[in-house]
N, C-alpha and C. Protein backbone atom coordinates (compact mmCIF):
# COMPACT_ATOMS: atom_id res chain seq x y z
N UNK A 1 0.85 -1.19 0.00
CA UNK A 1 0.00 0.00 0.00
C UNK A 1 0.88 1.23 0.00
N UNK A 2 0.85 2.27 -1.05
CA UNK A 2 1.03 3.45 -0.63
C UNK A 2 1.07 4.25 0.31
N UNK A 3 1.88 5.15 0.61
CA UNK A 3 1.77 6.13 1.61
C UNK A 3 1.10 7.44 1.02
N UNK A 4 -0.10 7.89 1.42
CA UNK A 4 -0.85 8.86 0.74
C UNK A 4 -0.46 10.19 2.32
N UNK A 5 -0.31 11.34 0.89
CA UNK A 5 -0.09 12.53 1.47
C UNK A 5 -1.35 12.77 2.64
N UNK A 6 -0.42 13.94 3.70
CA UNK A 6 -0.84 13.70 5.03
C UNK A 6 -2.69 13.80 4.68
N UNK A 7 -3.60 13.34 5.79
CA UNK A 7 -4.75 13.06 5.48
C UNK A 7 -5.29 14.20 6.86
N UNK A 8 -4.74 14.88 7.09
CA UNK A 8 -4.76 16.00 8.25
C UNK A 8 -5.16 16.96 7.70
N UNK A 9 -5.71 17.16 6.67
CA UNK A 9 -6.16 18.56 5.90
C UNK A 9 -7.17 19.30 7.12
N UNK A 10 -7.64 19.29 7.96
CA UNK A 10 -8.47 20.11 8.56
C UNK A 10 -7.93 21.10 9.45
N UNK A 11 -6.17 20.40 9.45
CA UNK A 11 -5.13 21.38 10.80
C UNK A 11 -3.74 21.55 9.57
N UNK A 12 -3.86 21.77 8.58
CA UNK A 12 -3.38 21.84 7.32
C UNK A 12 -3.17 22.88 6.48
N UNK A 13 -2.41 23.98 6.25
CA UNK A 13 -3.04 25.03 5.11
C UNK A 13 -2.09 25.31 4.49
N UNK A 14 -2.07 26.10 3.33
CA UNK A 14 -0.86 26.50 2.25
C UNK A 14 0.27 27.32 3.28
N UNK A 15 -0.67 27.91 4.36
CA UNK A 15 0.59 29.10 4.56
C UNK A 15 1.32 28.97 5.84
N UNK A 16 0.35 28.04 6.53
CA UNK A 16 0.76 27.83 8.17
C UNK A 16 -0.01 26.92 9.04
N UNK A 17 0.49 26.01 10.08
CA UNK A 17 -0.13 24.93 10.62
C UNK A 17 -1.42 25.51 11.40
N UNK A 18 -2.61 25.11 11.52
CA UNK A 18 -3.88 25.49 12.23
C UNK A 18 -4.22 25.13 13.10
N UNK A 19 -4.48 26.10 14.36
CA UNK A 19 -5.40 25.66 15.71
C UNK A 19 -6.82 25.28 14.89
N UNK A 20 -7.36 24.66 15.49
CA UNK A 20 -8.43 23.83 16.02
C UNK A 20 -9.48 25.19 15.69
N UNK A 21 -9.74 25.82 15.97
CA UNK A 21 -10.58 26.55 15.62
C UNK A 21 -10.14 27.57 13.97
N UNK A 22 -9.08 27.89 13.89
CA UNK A 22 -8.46 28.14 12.53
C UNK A 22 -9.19 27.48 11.58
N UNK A 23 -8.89 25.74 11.86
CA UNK A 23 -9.30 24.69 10.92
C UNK A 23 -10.96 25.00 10.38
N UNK A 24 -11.42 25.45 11.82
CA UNK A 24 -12.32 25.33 11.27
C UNK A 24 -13.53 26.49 10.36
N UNK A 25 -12.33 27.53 10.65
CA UNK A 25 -12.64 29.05 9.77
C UNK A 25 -12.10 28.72 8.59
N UNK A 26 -11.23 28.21 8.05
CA UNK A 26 -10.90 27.73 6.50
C UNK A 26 -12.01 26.63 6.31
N UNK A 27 -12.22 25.70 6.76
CA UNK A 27 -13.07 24.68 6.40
C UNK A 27 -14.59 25.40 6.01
N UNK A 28 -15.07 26.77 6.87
CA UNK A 28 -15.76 27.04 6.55
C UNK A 28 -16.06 28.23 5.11
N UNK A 29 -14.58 28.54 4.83
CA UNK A 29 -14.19 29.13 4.17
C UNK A 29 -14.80 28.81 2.81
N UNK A 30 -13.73 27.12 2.80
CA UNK A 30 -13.79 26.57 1.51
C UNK A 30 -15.15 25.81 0.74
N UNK A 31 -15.58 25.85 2.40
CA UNK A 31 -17.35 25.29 2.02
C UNK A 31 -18.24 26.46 1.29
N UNK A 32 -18.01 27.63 1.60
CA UNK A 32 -18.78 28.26 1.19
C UNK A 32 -18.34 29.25 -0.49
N UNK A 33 -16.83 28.65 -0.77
CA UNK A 33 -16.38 28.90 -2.20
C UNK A 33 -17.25 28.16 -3.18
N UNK A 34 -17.23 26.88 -2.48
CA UNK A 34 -18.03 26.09 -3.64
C UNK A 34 -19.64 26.58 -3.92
N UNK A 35 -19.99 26.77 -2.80
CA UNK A 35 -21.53 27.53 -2.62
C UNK A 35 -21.65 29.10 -3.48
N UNK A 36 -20.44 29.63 -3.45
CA UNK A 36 -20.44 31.01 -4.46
C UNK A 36 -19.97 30.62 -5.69
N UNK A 37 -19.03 29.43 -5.54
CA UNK A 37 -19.24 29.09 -7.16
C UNK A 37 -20.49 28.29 -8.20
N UNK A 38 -20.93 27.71 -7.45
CA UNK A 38 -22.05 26.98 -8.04
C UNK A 38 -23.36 28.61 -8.60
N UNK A 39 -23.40 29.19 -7.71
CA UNK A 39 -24.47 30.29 -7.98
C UNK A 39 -23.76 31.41 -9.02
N UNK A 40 -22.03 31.34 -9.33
CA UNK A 40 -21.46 32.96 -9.84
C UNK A 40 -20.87 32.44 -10.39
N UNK A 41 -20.23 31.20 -10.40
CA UNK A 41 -19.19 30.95 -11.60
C UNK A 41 -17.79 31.83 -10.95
N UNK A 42 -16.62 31.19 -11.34
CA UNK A 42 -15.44 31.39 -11.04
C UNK A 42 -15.17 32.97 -10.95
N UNK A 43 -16.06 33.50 -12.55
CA UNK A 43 -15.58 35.20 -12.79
C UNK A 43 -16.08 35.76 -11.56
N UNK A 44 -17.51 35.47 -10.96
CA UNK A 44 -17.98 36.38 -10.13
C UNK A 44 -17.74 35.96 -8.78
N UNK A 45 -16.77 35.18 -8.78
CA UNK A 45 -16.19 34.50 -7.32
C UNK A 45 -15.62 35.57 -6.46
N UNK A 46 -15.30 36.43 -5.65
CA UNK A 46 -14.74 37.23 -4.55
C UNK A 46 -14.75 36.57 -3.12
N UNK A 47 -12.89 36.68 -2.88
CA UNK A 47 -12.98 36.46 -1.44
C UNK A 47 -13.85 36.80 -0.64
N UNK A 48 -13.75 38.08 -0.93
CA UNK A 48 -14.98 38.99 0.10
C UNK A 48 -15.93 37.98 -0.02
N UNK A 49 -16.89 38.36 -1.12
CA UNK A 49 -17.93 37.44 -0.97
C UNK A 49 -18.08 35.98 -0.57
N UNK A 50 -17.30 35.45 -0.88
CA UNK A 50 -16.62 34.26 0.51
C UNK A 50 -16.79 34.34 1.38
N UNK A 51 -16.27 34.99 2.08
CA UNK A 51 -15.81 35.38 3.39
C UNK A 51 -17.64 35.21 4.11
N UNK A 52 -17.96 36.86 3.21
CA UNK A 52 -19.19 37.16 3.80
C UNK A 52 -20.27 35.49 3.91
N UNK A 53 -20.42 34.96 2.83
CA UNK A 53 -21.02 33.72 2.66
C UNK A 53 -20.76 32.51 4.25
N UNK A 54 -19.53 32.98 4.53
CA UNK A 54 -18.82 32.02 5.52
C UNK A 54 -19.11 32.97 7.11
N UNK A 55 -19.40 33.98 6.82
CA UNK A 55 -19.63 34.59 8.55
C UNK A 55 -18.36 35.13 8.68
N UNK A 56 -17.29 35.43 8.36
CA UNK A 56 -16.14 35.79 8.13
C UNK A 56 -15.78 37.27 7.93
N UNK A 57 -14.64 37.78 8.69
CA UNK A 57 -14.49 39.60 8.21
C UNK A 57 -13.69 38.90 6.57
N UNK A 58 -13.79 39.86 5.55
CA UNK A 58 -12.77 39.84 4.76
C UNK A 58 -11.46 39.29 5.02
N UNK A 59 -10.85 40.43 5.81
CA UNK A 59 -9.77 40.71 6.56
C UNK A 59 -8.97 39.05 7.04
N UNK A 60 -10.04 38.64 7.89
CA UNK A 60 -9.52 36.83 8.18
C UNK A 60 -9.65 36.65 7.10
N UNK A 61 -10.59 35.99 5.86
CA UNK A 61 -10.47 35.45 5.01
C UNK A 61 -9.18 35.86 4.09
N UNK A 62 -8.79 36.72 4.30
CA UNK A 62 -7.56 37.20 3.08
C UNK A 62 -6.08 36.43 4.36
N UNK A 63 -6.30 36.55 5.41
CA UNK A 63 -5.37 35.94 6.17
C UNK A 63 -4.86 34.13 5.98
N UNK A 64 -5.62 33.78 5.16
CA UNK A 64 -5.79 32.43 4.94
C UNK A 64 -5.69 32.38 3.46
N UNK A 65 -6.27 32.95 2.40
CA UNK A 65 -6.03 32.80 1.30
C UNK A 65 -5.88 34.39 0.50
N UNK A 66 -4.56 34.30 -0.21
CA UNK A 66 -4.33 35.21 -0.88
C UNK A 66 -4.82 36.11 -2.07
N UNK A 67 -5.56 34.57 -2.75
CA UNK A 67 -6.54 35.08 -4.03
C UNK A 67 -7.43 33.96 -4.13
N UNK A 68 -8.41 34.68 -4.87
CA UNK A 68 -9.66 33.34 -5.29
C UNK A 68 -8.86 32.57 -5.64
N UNK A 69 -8.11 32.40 -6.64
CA UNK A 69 -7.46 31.26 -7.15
C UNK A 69 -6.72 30.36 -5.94
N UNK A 70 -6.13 30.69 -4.90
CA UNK A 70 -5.91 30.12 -3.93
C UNK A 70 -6.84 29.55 -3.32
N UNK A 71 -7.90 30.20 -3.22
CA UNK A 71 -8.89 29.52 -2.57
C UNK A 71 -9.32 28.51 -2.91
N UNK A 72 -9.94 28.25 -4.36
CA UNK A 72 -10.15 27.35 -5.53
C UNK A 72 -9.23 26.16 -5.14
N UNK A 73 -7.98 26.66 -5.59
CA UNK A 73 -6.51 25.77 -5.54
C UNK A 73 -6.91 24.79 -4.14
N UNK A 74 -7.47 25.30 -3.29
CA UNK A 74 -7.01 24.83 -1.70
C UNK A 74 -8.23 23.88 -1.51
N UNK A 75 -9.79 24.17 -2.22
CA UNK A 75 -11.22 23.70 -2.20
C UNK A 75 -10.60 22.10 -2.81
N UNK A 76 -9.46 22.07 -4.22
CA UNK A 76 -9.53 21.00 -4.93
C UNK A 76 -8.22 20.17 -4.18
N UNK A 77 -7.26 20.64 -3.79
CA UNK A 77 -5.94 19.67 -2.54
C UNK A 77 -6.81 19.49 -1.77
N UNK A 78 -8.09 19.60 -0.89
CA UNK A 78 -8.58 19.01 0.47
C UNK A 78 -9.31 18.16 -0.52
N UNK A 79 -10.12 18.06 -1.36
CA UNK A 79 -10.80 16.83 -1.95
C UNK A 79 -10.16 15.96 -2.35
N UNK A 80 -8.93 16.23 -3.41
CA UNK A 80 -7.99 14.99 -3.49
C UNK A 80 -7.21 14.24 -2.37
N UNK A 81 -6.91 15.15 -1.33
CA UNK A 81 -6.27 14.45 -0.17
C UNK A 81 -6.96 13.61 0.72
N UNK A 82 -8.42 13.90 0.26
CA UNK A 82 -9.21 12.80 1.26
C UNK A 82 -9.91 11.72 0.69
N UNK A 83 -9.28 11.71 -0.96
CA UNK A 83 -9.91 11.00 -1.79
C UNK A 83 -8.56 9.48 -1.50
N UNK A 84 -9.55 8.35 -1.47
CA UNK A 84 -8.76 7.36 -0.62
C UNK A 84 -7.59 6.42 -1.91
N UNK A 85 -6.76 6.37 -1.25
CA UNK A 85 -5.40 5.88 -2.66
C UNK A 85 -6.23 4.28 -3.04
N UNK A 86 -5.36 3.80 -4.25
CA UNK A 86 -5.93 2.63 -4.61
C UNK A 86 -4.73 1.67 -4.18
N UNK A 87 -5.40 0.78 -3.60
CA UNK A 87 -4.11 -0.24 -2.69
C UNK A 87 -3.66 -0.83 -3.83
N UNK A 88 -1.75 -0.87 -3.75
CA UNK A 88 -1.08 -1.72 -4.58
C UNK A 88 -1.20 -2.71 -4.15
N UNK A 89 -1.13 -4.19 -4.92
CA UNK A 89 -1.07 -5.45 -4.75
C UNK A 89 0.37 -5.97 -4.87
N UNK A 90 0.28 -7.06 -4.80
CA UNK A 90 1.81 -7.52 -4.42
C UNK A 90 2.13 -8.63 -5.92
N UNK A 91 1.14 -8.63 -6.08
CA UNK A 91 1.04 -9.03 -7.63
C UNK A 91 1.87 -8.61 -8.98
N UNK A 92 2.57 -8.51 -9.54
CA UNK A 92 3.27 -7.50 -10.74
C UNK A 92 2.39 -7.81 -12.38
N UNK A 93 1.29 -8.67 -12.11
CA UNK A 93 0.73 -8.81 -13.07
C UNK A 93 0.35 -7.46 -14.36
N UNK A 94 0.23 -7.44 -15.03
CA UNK A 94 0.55 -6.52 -16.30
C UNK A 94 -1.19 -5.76 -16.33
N UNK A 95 -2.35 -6.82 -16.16
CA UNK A 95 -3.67 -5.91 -15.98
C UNK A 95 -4.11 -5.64 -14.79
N UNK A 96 -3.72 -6.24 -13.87
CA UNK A 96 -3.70 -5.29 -12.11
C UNK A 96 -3.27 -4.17 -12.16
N UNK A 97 -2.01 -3.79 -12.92
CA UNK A 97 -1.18 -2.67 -12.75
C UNK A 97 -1.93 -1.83 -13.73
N UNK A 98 -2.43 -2.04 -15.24
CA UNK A 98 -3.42 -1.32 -15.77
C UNK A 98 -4.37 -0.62 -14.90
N UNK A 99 -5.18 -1.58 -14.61
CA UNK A 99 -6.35 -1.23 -13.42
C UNK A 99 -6.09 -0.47 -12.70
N UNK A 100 -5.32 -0.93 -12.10
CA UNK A 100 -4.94 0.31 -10.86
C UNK A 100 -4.53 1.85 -11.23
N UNK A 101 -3.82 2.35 -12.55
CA UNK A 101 -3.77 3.40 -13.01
C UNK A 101 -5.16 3.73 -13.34
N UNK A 102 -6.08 3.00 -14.02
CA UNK A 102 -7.33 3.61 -14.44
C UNK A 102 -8.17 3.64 -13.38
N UNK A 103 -8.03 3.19 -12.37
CA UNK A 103 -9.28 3.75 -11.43
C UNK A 103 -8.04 4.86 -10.41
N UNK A 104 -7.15 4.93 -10.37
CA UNK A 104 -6.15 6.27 -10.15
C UNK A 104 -6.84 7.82 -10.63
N UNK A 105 -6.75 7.76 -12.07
CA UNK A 105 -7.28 8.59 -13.06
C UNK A 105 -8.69 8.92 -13.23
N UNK A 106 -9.61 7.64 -12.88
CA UNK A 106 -10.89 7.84 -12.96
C UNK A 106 -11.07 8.32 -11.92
N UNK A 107 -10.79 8.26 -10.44
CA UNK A 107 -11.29 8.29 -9.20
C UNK A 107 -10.71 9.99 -8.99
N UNK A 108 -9.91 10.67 -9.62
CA UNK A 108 -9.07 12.13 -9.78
C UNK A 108 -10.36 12.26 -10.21
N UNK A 109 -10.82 12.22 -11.91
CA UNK A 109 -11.41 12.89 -12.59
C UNK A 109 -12.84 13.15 -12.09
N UNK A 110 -13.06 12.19 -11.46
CA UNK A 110 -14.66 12.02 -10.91
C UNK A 110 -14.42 12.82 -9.46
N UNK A 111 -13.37 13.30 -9.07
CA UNK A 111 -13.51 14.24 -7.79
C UNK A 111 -14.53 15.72 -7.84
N UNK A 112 -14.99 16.15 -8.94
CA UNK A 112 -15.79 17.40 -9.22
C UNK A 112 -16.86 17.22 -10.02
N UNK A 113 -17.06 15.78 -10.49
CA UNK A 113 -17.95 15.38 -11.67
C UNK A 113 -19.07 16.08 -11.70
N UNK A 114 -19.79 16.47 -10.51
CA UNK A 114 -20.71 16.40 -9.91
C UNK A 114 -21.16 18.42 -9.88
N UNK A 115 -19.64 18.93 -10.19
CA UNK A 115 -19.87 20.29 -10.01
C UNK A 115 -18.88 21.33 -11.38
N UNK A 116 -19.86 21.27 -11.98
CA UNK A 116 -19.17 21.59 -13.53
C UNK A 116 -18.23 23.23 -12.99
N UNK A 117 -19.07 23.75 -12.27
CA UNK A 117 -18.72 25.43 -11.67
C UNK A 117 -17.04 25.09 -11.26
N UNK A 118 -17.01 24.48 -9.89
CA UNK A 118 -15.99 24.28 -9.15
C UNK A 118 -14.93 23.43 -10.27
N UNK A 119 -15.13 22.24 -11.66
CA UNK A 119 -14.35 21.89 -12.11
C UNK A 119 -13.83 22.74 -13.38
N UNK A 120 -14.44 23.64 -13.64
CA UNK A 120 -13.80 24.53 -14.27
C UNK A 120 -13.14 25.99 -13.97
N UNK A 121 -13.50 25.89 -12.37
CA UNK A 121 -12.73 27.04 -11.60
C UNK A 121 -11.44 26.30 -11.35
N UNK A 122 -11.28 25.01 -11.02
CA UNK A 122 -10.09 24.93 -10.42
C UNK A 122 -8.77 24.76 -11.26
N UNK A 123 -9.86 24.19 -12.90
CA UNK A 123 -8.70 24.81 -14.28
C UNK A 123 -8.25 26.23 -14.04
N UNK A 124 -8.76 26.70 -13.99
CA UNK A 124 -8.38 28.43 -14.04
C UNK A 124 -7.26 28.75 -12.65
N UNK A 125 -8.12 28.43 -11.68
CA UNK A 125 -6.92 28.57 -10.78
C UNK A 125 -5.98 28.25 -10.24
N UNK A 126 -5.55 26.52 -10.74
CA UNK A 126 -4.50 26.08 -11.01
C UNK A 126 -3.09 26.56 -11.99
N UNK A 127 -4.00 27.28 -13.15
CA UNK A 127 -3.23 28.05 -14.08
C UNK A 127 -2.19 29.45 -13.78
N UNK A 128 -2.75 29.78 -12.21
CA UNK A 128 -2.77 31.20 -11.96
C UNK A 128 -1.31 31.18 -11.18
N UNK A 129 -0.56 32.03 -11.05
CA UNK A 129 0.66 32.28 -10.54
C UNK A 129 0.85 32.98 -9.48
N UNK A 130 0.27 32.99 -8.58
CA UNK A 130 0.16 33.45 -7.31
C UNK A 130 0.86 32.06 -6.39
N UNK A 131 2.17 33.03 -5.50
CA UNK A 131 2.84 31.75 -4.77
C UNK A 131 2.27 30.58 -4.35
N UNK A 132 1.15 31.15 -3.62
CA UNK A 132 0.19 30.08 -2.88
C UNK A 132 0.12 28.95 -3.58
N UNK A 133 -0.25 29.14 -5.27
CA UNK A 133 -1.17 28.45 -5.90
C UNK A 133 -0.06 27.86 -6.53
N UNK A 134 0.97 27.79 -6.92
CA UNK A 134 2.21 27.09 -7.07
C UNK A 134 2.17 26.05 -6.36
N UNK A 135 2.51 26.55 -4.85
CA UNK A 135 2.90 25.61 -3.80
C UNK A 135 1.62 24.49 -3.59
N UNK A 136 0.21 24.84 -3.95
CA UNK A 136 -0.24 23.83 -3.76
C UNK A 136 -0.17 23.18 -5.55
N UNK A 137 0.17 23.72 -5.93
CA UNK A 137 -0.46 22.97 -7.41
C UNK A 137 1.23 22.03 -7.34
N UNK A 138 2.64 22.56 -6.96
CA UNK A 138 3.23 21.54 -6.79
C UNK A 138 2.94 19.88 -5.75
N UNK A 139 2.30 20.42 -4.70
CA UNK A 139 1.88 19.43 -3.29
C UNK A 139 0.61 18.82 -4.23
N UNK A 140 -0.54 19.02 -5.43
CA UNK A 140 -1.25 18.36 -6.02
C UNK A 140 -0.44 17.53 -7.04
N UNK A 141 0.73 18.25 -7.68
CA UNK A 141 1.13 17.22 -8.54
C UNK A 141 2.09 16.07 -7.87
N UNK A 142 2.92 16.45 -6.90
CA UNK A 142 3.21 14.80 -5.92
C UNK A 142 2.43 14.43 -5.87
N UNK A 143 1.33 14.56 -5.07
CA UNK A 143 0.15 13.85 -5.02
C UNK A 143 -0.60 12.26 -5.76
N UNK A 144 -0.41 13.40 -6.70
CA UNK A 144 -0.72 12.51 -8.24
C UNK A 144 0.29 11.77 -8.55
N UNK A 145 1.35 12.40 -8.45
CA UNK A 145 2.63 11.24 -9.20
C UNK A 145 2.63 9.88 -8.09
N UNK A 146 2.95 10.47 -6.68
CA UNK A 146 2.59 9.30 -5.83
C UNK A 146 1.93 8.17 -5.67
N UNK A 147 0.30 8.07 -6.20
CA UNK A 147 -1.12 7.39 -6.52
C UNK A 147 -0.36 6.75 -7.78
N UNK A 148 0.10 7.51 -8.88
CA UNK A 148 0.15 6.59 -10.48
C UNK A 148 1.39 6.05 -9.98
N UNK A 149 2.41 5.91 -9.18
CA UNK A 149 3.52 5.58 -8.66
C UNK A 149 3.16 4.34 -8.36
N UNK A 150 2.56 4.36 -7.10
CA UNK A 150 2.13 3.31 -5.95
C UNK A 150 1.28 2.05 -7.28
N UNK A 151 0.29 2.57 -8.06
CA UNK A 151 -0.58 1.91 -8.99
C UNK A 151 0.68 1.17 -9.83
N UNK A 152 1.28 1.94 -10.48
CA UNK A 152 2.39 1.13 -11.52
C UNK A 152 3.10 0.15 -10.66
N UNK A 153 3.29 -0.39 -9.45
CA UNK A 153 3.91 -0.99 -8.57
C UNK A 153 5.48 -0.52 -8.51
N UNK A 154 6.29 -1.62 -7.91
CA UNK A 154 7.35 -1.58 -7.55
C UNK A 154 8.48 -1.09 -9.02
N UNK A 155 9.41 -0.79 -9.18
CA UNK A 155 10.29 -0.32 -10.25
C UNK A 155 9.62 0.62 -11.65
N UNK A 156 8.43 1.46 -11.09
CA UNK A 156 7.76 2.20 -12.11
C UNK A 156 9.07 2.98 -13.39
N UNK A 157 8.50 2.77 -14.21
CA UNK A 157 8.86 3.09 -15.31
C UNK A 157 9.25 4.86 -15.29
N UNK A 158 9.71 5.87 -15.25
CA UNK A 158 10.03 6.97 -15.23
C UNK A 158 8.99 7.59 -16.19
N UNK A 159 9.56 7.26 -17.29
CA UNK A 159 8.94 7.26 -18.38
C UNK A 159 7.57 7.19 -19.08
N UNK A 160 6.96 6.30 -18.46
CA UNK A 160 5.20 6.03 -17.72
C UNK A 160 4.65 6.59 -17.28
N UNK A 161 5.82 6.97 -16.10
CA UNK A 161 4.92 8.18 -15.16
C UNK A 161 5.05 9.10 -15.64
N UNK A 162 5.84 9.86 -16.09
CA UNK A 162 5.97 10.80 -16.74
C UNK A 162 4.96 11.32 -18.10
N UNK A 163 4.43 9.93 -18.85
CA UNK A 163 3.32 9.83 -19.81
C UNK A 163 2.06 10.30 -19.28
N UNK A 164 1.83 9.68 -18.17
CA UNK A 164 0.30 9.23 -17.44
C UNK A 164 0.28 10.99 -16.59
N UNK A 165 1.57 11.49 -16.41
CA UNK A 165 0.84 12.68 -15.58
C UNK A 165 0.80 13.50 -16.86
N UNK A 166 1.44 13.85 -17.77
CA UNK A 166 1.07 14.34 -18.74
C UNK A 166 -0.45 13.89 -19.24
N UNK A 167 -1.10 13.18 -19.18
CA UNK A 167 -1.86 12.71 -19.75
C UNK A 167 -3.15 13.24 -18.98
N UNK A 168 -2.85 13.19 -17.71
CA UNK A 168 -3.87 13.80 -16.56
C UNK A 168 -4.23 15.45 -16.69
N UNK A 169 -2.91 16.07 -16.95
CA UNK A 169 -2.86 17.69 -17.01
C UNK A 169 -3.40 18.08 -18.59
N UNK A 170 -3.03 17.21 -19.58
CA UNK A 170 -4.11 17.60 -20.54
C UNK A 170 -6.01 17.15 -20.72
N UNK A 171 -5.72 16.67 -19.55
CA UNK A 171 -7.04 16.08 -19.64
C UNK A 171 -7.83 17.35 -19.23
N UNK A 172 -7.00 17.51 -18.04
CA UNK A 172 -7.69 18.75 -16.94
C UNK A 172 -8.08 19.48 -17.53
N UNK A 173 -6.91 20.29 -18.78
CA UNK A 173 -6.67 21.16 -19.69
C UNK A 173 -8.36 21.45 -20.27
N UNK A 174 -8.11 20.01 -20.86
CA UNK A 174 -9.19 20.51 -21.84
C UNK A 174 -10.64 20.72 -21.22
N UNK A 175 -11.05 19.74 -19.94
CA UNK A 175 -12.63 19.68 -19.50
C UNK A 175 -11.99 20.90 -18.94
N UNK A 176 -11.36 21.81 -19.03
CA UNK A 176 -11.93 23.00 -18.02
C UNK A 176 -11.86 24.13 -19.64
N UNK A 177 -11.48 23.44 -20.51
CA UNK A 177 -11.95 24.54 -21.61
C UNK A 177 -13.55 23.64 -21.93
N UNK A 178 -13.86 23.09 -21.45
CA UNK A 178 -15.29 22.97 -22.00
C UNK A 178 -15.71 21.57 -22.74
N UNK A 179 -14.35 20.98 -22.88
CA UNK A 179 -14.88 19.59 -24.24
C UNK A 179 -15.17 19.02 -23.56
N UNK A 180 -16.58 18.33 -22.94
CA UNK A 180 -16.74 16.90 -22.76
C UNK A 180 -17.00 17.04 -20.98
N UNK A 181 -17.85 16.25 -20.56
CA UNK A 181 -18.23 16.45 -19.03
C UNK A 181 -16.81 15.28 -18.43
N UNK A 182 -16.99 16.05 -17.08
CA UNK A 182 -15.89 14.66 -16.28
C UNK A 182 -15.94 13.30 -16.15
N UNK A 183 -17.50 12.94 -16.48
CA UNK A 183 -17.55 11.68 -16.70
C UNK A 183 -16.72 11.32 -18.35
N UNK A 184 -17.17 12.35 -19.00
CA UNK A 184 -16.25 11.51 -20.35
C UNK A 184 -14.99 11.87 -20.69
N UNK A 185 -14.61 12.52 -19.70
CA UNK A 185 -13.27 12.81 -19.27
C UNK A 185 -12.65 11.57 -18.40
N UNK A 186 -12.90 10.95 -17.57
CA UNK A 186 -12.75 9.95 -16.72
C UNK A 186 -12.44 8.32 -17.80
N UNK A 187 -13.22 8.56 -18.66
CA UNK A 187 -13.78 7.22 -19.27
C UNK A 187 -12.54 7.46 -20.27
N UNK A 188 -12.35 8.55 -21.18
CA UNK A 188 -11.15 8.72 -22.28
C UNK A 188 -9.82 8.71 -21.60
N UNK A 189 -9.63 9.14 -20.28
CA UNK A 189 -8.21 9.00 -19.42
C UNK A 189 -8.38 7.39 -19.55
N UNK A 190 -9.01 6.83 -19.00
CA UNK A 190 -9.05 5.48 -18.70
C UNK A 190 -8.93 4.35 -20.16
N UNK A 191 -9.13 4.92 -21.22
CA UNK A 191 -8.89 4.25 -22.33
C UNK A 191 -7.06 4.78 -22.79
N UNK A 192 -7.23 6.09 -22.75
CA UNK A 192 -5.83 6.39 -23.12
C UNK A 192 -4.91 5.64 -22.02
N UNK A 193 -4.99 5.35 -20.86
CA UNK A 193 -3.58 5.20 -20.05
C UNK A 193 -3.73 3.41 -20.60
N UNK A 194 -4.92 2.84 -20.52
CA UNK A 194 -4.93 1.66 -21.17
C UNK A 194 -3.98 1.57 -22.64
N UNK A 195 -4.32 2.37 -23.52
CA UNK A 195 -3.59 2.24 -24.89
C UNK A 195 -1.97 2.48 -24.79
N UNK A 196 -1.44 3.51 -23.58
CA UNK A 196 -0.19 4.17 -23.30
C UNK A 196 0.40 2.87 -22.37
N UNK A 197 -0.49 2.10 -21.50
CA UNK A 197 0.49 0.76 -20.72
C UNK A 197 0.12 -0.22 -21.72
N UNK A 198 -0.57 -0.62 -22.24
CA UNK A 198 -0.83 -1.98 -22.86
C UNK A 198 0.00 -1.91 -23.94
């Protein structure tokens, strides 16, 4: 089994470790991003209006996240980090190790399926260059390499992995320009990493 990045996200943040009540002013933070994104869409997203949504001065909310896009950035690292790894087997068989990359990839893609708003905000604010959003978009891509790591088993291919995360970031790419819902985003990752290991 993998070792999946820390699963402590609630005492966790981009900028600094959280009391117990902290945790739970970001948690309420990020709950209520998704709630202004579903109704405004990414453009009409504002911390402020965050904030306000969350019971929050501005002021704290900007103490915790630097820009919407951080915020975004931070809504999609707490969903993947609590999204549960796929256990390696001890097996080296050639379609276990398939499998296990495609429900890797499917089980990523299907993390927002459900919220077209939030999966095309977090294209955008993954894109964005604000330190914050670096540092988590680097801590999302370990993440990921880790999971297709652990899936490819023992002596992973460099080269593989290197395919398969490429393969993930254009995926992202494109459902957040619009082609195709996350379910058929999920289903075409899962045929491509099939065609790229087999």
């Amino acid at each position: 089994m993998s070792r999946h990045v820390s699963r402590n996200v609630n005492l966790e943040s981009t900028r600094r470790r959280l009391t117990e009540r902290q945790a739970d002013t970001v948690q309420r933070l990020t709950q209520a991003a998704v709630e202004v994104l579903r109704e405004e869409g990414f453009a009409g997203l504002t911390v402020r209006m965050v904030a306000s949504r969350a019971g929050v001065a501005p002021a704290t909310a900007y103490t915790y996240f630097s820009s919407k896009e951080h915020l975004v950035a931070e809504v999609f690292w707490r969903r993947l980090a609590t999204e549960p790894a796929v256990e390696s087997t001890a097996g080296p068989a050639e379609s276990d190790r398939v499998d296990r990359v495609a429900a890797v990839l499917r089980g990523i893609a299907l993390l927002m399926a459900d919220e077209p708003e939030l999966a095309a905000a977090v294209t955008s604010a993954l894109l964005g260059q604000d330190p914050d959003v670096e540092h988590l978009r680097a801590r999302i891509g370990l993440d990921i390499r880790e999971r297709l790591s652990a899936a490819l088993g023992p002596g992973a291919d460099p080269d593989e992995l290197e395919a398969l995360e490429l393969l993930y970031a254009g995926a992202l790419v494109r459902a957040g320009m619009g082609y195709g819902t996350y379910e058929k985003l999920a289903d075409r990752l899962e045929v491509s990493a099939r065609l790229l290991l087999e």
